[in-house]
PDB file of N, CA and C in Angstrom:
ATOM      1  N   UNK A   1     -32.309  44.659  25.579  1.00  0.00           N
ATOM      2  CA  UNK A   1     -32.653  44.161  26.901  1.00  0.00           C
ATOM      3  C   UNK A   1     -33.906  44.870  27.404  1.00  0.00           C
ATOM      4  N   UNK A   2     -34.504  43.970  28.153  1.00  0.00           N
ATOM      5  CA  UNK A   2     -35.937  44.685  29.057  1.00  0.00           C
ATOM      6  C   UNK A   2     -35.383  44.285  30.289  1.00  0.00           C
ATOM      7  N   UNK A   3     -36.165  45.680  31.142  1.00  0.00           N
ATOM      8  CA  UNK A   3     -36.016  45.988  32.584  1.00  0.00           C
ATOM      9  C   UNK A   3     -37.175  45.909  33.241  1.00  0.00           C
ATOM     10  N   UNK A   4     -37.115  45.005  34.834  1.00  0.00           N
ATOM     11  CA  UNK A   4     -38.396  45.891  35.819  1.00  0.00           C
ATOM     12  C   UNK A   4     -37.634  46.438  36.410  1.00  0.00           C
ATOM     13  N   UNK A   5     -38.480  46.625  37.398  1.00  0.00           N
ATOM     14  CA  UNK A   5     -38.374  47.671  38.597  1.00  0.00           C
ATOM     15  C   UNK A   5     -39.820  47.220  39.703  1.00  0.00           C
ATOM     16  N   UNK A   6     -39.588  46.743  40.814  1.00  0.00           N
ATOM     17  CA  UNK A   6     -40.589  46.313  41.707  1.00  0.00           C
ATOM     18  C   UNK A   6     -39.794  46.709  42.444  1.00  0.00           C
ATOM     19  N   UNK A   7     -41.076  47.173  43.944  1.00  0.00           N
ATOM     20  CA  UNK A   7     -40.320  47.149  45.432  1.00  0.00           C
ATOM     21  C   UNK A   7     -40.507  45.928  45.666  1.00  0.00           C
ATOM     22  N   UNK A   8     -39.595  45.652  46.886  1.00  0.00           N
ATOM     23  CA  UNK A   8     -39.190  44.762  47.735  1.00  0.00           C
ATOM     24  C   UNK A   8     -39.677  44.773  49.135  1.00  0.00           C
ATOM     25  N   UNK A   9     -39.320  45.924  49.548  1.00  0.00           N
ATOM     26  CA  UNK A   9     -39.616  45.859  51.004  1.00  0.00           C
ATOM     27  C   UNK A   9     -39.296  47.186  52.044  1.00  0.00           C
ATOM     28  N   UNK A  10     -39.184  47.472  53.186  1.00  0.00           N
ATOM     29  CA  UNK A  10     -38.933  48.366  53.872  1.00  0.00           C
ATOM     30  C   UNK A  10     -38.026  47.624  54.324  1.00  0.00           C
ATOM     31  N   UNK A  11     -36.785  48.375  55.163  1.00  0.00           N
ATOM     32  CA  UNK A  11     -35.163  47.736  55.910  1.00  0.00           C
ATOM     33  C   UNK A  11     -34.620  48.766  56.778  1.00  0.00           C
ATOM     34  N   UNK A  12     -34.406  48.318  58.003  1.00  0.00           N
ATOM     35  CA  UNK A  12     -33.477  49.268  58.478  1.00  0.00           C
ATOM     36  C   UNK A  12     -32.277  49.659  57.765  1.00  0.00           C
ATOM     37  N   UNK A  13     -32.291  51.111  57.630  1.00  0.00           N
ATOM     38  CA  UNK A  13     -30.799  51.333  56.896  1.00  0.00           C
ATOM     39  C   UNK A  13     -29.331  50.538  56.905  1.00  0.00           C
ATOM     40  N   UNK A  14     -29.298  50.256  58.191  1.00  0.00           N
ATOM     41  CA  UNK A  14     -27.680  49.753  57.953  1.00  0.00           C
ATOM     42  C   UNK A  14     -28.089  48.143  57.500  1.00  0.00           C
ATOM     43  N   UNK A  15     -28.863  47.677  57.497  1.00  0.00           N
ATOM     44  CA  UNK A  15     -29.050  46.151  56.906  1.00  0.00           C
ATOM     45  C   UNK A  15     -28.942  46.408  55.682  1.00  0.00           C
ATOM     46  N   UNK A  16     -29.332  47.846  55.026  1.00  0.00           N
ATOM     47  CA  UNK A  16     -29.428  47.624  53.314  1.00  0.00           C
ATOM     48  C   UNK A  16     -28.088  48.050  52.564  1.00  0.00           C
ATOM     49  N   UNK A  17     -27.587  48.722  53.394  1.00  0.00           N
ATOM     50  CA  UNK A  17     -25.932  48.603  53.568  1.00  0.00           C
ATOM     51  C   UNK A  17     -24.799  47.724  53.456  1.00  0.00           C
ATOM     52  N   UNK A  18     -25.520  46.858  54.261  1.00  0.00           N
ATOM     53  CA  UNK A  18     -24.483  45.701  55.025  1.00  0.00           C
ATOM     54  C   UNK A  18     -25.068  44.916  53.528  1.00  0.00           C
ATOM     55  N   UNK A  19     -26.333  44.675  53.373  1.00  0.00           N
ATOM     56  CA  UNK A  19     -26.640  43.635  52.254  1.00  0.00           C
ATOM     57  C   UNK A  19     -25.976  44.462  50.622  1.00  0.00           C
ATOM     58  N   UNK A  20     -25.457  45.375  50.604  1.00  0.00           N
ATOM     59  CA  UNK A  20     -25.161  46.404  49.469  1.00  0.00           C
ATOM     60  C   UNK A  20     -23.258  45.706  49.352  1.00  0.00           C
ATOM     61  N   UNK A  21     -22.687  46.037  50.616  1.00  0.00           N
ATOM     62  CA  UNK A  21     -21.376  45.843  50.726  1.00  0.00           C
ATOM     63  C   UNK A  21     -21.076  44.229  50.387  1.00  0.00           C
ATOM     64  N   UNK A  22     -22.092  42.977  50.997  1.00  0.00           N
ATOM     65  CA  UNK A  22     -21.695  41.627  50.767  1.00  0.00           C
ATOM     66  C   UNK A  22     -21.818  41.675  48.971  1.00  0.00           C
ATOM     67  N   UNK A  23     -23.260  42.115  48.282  1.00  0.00           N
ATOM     68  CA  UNK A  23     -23.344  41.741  46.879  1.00  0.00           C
ATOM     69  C   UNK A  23     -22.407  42.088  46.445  1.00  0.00           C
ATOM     70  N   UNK A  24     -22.000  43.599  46.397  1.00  0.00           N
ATOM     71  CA  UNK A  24     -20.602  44.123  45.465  1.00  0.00           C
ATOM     72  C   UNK A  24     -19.072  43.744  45.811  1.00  0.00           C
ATOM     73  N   UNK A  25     -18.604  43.291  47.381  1.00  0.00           N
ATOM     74  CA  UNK A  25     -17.643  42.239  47.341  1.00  0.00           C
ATOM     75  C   UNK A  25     -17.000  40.590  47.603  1.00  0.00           C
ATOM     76  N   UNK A  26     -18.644  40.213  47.667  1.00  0.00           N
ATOM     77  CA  UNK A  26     -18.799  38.374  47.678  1.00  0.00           C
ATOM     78  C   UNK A  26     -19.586  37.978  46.494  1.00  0.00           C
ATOM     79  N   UNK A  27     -20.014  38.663  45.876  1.00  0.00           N
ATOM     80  CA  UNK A  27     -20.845  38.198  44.803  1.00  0.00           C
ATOM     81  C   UNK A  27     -20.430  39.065  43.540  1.00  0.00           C
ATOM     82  N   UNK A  28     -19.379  39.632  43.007  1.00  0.00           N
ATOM     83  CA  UNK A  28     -19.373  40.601  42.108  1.00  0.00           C
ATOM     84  C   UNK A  28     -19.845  40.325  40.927  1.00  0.00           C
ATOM     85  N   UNK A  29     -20.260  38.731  40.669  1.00  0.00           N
ATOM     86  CA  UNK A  29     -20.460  38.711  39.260  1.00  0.00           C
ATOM     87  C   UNK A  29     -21.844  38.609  38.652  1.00  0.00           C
ATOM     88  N   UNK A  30     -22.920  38.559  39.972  1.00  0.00           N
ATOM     89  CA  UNK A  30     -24.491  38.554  39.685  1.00  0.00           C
ATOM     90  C   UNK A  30     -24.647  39.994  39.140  1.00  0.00           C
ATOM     91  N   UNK A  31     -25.045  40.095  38.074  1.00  0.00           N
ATOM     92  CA  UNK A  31     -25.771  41.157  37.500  1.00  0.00           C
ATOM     93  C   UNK A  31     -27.034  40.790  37.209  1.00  0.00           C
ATOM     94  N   UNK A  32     -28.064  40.100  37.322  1.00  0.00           N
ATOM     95  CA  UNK A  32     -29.473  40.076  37.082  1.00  0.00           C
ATOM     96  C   UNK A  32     -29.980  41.290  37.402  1.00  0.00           C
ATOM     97  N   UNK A  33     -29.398  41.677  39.035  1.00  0.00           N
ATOM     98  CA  UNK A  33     -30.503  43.024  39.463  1.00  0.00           C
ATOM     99  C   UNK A  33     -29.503  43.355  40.516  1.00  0.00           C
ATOM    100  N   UNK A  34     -30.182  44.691  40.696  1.00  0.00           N
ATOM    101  CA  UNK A  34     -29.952  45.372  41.311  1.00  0.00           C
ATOM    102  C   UNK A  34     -30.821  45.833  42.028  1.00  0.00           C
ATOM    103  N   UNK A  35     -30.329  46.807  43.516  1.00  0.00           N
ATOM    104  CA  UNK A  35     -30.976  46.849  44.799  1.00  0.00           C
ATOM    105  C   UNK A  35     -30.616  48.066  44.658  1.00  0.00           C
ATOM    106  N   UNK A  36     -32.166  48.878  44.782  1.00  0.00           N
ATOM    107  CA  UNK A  36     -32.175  50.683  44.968  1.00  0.00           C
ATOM    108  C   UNK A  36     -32.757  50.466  46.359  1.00  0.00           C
ATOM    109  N   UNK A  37     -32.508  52.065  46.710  1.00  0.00           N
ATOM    110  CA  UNK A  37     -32.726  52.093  48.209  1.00  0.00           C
ATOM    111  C   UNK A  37     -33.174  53.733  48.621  1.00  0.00           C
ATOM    112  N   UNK A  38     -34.507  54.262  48.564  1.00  0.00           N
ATOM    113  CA  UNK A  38     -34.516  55.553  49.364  1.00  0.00           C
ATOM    114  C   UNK A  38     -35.535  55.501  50.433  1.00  0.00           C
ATOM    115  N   UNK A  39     -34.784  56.471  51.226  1.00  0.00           N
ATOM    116  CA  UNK A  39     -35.294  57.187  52.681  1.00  0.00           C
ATOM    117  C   UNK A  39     -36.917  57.798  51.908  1.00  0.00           C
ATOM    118  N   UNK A  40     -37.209  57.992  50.851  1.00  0.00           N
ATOM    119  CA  UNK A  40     -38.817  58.792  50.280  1.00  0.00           C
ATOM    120  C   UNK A  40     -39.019  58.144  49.460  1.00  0.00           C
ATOM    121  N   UNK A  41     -40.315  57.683  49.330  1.00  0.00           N
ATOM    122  CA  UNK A  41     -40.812  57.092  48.442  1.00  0.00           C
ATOM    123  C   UNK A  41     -41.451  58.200  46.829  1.00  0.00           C
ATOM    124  N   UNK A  42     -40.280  58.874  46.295  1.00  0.00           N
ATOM    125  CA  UNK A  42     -40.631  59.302  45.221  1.00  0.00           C
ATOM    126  C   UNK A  42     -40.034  59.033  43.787  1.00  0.00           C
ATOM    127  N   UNK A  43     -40.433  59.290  42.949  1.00  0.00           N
ATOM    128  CA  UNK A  43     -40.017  58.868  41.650  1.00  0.00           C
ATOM    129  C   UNK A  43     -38.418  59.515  41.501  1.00  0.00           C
ATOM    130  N   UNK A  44     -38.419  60.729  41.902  1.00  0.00           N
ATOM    131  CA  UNK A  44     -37.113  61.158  41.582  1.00  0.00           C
ATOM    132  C   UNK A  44     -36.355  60.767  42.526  1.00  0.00           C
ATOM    133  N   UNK A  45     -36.611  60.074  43.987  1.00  0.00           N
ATOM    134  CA  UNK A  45     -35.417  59.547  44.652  1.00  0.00           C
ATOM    135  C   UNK A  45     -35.103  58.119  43.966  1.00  0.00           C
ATOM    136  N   UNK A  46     -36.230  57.395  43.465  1.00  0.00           N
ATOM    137  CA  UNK A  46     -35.253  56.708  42.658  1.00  0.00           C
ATOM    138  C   UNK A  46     -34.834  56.589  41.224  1.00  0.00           C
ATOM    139  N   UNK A  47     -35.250  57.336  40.792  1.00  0.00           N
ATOM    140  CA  UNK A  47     -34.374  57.636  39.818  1.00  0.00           C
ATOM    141  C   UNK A  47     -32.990  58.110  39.934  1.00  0.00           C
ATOM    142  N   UNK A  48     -33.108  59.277  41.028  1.00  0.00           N
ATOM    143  CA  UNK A  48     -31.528  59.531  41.257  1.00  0.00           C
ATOM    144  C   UNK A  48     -30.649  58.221  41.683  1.00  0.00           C
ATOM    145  N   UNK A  49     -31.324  57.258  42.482  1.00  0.00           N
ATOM    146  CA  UNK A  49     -30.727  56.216  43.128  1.00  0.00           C
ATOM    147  C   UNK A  49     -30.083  55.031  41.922  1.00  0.00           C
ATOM    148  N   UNK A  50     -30.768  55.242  40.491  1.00  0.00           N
ATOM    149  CA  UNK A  50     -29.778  54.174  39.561  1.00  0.00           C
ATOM    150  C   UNK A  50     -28.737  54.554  39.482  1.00  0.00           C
ATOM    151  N   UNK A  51     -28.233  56.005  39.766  1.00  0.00           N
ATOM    152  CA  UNK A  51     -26.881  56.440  39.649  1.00  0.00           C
ATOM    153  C   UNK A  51     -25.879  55.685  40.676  1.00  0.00           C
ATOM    154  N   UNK A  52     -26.430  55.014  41.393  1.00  0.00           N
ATOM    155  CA  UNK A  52     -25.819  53.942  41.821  1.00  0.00           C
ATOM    156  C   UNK A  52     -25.593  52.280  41.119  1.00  0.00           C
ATOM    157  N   UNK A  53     -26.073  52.278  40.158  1.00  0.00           N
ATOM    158  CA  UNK A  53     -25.535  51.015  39.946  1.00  0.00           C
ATOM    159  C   UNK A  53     -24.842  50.957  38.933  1.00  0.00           C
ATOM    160  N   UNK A  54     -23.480  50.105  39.158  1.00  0.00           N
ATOM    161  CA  UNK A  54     -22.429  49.464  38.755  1.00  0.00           C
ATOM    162  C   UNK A  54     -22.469  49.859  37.548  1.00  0.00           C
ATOM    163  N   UNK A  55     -21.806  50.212  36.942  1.00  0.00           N
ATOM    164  CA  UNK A  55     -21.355  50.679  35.204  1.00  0.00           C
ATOM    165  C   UNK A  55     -21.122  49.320  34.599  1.00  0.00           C
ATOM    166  N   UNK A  56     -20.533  48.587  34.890  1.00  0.00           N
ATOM    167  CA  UNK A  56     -20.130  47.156  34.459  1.00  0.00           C
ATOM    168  C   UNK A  56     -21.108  46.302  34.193  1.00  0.00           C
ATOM    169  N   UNK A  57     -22.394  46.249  34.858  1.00  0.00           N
ATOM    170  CA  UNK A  57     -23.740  45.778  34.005  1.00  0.00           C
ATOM    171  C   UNK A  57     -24.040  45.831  32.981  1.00  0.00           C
ATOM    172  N   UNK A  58     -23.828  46.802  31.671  1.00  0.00           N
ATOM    173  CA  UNK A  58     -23.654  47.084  30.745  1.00  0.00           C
ATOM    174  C   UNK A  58     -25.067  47.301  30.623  1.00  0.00           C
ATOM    175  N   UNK A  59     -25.988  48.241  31.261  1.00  0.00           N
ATOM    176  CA  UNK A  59     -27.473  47.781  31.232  1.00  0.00           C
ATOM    177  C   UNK A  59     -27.211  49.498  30.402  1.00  0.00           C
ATOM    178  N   UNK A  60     -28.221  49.101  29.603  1.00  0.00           N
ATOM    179  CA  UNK A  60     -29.161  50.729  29.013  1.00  0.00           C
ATOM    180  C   UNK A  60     -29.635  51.320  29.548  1.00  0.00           C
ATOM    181  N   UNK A  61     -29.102  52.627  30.437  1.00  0.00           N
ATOM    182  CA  UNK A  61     -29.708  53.313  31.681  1.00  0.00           C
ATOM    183  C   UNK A  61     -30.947  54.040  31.264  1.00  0.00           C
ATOM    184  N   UNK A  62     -31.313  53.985  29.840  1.00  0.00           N
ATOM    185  CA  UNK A  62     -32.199  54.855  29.408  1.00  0.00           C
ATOM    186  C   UNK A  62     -33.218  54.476  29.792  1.00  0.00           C
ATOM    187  N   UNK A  63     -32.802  53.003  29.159  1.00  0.00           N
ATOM    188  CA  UNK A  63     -33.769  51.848  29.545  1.00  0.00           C
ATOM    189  C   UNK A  63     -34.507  51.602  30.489  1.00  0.00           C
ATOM    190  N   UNK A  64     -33.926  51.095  31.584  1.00  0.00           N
ATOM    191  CA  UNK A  64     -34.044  51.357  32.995  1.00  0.00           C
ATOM    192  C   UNK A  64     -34.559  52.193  33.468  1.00  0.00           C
ATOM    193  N   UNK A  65     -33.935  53.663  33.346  1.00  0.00           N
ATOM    194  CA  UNK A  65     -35.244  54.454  34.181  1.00  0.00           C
ATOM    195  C   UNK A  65     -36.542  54.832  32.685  1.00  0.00           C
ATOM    196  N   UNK A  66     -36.525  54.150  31.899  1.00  0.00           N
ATOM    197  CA  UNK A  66     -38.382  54.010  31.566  1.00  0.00           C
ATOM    198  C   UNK A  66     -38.924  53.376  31.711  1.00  0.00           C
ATOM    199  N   UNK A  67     -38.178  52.203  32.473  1.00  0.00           N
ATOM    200  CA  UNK A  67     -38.931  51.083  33.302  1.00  0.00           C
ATOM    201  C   UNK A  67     -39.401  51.404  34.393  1.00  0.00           C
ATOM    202  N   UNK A  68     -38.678  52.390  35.145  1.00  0.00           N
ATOM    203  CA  UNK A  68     -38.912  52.571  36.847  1.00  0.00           C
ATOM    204  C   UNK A  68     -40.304  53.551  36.055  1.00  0.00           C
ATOM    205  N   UNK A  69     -39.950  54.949  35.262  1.00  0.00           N
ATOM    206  CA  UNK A  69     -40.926  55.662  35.193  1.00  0.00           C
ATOM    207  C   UNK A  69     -42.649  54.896  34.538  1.00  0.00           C
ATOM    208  N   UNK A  70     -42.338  53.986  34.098  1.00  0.00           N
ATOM    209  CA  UNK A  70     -43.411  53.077  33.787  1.00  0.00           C
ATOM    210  C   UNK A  70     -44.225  52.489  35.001  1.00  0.00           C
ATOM    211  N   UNK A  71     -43.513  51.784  35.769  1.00  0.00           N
ATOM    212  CA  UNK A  71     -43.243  51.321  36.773  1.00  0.00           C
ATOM    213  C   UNK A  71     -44.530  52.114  37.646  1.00  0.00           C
ATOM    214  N   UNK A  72     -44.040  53.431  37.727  1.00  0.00           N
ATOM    215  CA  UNK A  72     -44.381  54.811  38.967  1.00  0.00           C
ATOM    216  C   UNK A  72     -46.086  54.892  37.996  1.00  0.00           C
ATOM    217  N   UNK A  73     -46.096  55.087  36.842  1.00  0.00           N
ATOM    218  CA  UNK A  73     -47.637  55.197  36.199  1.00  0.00           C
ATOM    219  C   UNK A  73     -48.222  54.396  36.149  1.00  0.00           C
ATOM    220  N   UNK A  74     -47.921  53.082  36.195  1.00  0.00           N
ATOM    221  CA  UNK A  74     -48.804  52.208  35.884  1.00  0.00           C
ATOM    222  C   UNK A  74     -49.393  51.399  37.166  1.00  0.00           C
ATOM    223  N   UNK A  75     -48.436  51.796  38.375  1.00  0.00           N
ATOM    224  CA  UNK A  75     -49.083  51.340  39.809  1.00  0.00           C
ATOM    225  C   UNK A  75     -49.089  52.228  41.053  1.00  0.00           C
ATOM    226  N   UNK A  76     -49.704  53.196  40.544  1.00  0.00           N
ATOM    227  CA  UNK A  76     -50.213  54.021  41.730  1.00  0.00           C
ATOM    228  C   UNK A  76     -50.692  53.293  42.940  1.00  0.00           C
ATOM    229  N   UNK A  77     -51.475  52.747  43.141  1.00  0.00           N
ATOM    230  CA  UNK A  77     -51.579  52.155  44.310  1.00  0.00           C
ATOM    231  C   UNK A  77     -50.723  51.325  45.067  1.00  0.00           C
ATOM    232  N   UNK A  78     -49.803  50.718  44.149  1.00  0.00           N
ATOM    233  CA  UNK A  78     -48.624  49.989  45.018  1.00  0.00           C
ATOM    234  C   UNK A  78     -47.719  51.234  45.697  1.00  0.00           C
ATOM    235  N   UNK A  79     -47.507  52.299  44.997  1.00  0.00           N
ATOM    236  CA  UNK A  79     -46.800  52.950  45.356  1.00  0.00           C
ATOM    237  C   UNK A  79     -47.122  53.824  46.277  1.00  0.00           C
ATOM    238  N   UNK A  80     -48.558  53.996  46.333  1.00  0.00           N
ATOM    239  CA  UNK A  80     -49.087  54.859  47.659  1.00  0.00           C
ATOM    240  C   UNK A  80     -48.929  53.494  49.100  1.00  0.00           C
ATOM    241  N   UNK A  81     -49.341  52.498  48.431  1.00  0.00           N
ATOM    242  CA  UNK A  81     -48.756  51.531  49.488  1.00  0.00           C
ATOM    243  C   UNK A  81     -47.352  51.190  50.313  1.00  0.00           C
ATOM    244  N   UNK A  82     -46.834  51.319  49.654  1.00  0.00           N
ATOM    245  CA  UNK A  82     -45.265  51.395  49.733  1.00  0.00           C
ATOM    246  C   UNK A  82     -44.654  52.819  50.418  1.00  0.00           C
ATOM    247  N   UNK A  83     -45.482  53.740  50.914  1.00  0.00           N
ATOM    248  CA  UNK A  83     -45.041  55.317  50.808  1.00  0.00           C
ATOM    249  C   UNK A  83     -45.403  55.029  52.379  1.00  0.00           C
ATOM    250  N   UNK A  84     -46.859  54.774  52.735  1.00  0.00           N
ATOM    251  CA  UNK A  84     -47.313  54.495  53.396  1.00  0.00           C
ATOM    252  C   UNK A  84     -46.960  53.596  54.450  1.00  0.00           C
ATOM    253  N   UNK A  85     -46.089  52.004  54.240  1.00  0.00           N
ATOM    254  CA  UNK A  85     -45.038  51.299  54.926  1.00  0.00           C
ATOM    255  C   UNK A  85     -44.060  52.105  55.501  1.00  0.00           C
ATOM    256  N   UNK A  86     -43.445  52.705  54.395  1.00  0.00           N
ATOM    257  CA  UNK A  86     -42.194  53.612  54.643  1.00  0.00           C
ATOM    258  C   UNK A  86     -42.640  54.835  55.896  1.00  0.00           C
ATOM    259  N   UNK A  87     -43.306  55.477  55.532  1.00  0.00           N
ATOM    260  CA  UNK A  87     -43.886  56.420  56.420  1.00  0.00           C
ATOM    261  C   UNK A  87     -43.848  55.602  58.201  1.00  0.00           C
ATOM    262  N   UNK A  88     -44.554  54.318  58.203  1.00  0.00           N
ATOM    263  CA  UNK A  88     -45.479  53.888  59.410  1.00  0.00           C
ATOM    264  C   UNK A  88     -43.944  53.258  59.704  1.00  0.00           C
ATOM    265  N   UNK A  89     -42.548  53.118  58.998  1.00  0.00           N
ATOM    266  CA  UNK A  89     -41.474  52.173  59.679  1.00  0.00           C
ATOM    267  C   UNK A  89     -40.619  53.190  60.254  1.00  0.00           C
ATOM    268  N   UNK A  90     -40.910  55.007  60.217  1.00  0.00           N
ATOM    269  CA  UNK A  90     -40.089  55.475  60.815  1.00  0.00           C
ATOM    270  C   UNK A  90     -38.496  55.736  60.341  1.00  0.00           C
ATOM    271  N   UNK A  91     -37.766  56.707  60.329  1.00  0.00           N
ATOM    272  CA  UNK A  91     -37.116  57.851  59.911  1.00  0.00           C
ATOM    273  C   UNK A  91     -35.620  56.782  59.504  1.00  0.00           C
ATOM    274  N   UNK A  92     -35.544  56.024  60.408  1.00  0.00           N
ATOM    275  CA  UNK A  92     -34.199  54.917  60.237  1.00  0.00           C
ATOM    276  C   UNK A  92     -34.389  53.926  59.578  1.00  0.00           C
ATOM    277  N   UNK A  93     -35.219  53.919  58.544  1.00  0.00           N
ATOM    278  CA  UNK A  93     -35.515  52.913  57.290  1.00  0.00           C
ATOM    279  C   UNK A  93     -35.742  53.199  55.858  1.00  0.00           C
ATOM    280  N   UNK A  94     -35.548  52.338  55.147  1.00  0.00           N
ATOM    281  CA  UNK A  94     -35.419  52.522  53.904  1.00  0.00           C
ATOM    282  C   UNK A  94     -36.413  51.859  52.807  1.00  0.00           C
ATOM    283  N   UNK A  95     -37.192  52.635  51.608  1.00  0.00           N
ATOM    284  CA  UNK A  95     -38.000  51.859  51.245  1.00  0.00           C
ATOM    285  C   UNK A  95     -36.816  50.710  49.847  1.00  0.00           C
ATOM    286  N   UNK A  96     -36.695  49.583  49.500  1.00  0.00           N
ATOM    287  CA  UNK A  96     -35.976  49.013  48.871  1.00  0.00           C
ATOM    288  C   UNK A  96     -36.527  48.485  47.472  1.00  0.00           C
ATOM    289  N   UNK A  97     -36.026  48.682  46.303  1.00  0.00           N
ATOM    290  CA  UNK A  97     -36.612  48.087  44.981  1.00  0.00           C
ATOM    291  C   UNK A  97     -35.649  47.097  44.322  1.00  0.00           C
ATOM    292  N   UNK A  98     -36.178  46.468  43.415  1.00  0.00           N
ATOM    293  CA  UNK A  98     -34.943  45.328  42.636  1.00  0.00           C
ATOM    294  C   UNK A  98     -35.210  46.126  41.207  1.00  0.00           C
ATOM    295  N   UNK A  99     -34.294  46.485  40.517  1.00  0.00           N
ATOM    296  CA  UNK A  99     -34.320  47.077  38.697  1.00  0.00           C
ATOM    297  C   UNK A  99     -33.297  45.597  38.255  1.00  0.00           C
ATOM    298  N   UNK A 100     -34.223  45.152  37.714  1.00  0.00           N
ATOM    299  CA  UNK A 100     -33.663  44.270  36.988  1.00  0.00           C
ATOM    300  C   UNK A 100     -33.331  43.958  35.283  1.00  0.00           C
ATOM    301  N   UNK A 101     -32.294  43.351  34.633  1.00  0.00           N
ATOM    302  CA  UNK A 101     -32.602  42.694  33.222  1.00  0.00           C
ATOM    303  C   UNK A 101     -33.544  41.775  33.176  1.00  0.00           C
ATOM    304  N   UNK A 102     -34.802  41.696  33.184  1.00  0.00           N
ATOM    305  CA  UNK A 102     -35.948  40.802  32.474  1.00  0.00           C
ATOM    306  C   UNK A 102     -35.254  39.047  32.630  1.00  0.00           C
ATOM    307  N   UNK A 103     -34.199  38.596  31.287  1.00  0.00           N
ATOM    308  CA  UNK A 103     -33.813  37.700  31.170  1.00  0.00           C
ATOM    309  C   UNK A 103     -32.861  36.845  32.183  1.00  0.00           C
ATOM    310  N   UNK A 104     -32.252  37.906  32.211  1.00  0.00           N
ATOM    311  CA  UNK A 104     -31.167  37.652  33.601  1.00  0.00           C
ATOM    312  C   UNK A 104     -31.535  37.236  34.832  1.00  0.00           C
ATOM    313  N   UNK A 105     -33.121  37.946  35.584  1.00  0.00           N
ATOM    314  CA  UNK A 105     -33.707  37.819  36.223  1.00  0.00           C
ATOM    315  C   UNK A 105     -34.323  36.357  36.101  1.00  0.00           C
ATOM    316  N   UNK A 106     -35.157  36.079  35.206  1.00  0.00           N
ATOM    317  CA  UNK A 106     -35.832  34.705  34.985  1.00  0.00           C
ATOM    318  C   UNK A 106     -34.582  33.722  34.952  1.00  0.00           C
ATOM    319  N   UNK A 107     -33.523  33.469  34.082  1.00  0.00           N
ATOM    320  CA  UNK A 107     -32.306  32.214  34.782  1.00  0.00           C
ATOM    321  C   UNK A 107     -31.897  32.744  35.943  1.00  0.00           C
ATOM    322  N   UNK A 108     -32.171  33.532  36.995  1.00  0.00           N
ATOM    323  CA  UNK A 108     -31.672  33.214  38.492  1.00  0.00           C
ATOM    324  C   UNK A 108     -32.831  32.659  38.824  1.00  0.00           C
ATOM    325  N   UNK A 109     -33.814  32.938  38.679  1.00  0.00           N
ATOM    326  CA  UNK A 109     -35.213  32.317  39.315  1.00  0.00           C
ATOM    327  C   UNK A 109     -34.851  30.385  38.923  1.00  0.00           C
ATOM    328  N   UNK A 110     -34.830  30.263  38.149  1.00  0.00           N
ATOM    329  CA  UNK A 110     -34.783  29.124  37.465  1.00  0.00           C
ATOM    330  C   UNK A 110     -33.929  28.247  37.953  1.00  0.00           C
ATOM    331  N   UNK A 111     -32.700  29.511  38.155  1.00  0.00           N
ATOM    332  CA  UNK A 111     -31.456  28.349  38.904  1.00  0.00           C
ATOM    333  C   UNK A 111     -32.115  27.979  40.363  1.00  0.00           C
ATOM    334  N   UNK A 112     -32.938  29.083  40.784  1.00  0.00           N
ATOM    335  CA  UNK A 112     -32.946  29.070  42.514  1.00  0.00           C
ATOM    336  C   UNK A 112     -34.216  27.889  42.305  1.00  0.00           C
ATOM    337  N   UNK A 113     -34.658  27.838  41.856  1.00  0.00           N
ATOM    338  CA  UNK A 113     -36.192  26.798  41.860  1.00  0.00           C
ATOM    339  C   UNK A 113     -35.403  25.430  40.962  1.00  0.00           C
ATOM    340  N   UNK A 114     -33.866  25.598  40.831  1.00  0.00           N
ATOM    341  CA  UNK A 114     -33.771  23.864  40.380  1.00  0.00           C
ATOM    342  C   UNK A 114     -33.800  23.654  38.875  1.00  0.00           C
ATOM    343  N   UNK A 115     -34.606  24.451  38.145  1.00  0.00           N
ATOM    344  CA  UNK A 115     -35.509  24.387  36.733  1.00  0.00           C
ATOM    345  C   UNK A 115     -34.374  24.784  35.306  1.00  0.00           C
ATOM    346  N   UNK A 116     -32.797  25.260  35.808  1.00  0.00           N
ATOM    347  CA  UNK A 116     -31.969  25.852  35.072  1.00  0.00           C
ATOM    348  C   UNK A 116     -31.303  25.110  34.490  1.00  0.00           C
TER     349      UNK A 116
END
């Protein structure tokens, strides 16, 4: 399997919460991706943050974080961008990423655009 790792967005904390609690008990069976979430925009907060996802994905965690660490080298500027959001949204927000399976990812796209 291949992994990304892109941000998403900045969120007030309890929205990324509330959106954390619906996926894992209204949706338990989407595994395409997953939703990381830190208060700092650094490599090791999210890295620590895959230790949150679901064991039952069966994803190659190795995998995964050499995607995120790929991810962190190969776009410095998104990520000073992203640091920078986070910074300007203030102390009660969260910066948010999707780590995804590659394949898994493209048939949800596919289903959501009709094309599946």
């Amino acid at each position: 399997m291949r992994y990304t790792f892109e941000f998403i967005g900045v969120t007030p904390t309890l929205s990324f919460f509330n959106h954390q609690y619906k996926e894992r008990y209204t949706q338990p069976s989407k595994v395409g991706a997953a939703y990381l979430a830190s208060d700092r925009c650094t490599l090791d907060a999210f890295l620590s943050s895959i230790e949150a996802v679901p064991p039952k994905r069966d994803w190659n965690l190795d995998k995964v974080v050499d995607s995120v660490i790929t991810f962190w080298l190969d776009n410095a500027e998104q990520v000073r961008h992203w640091k920078t959001r986070l910074d300007d949204a203030g102390r009660e927000n969260l910066l948010v990423a999707r780590v995804a399976d590659v394949q898994a990812l493209k048939v949800e796209f596919e289903w959501l655009l009709g094309d599946g």
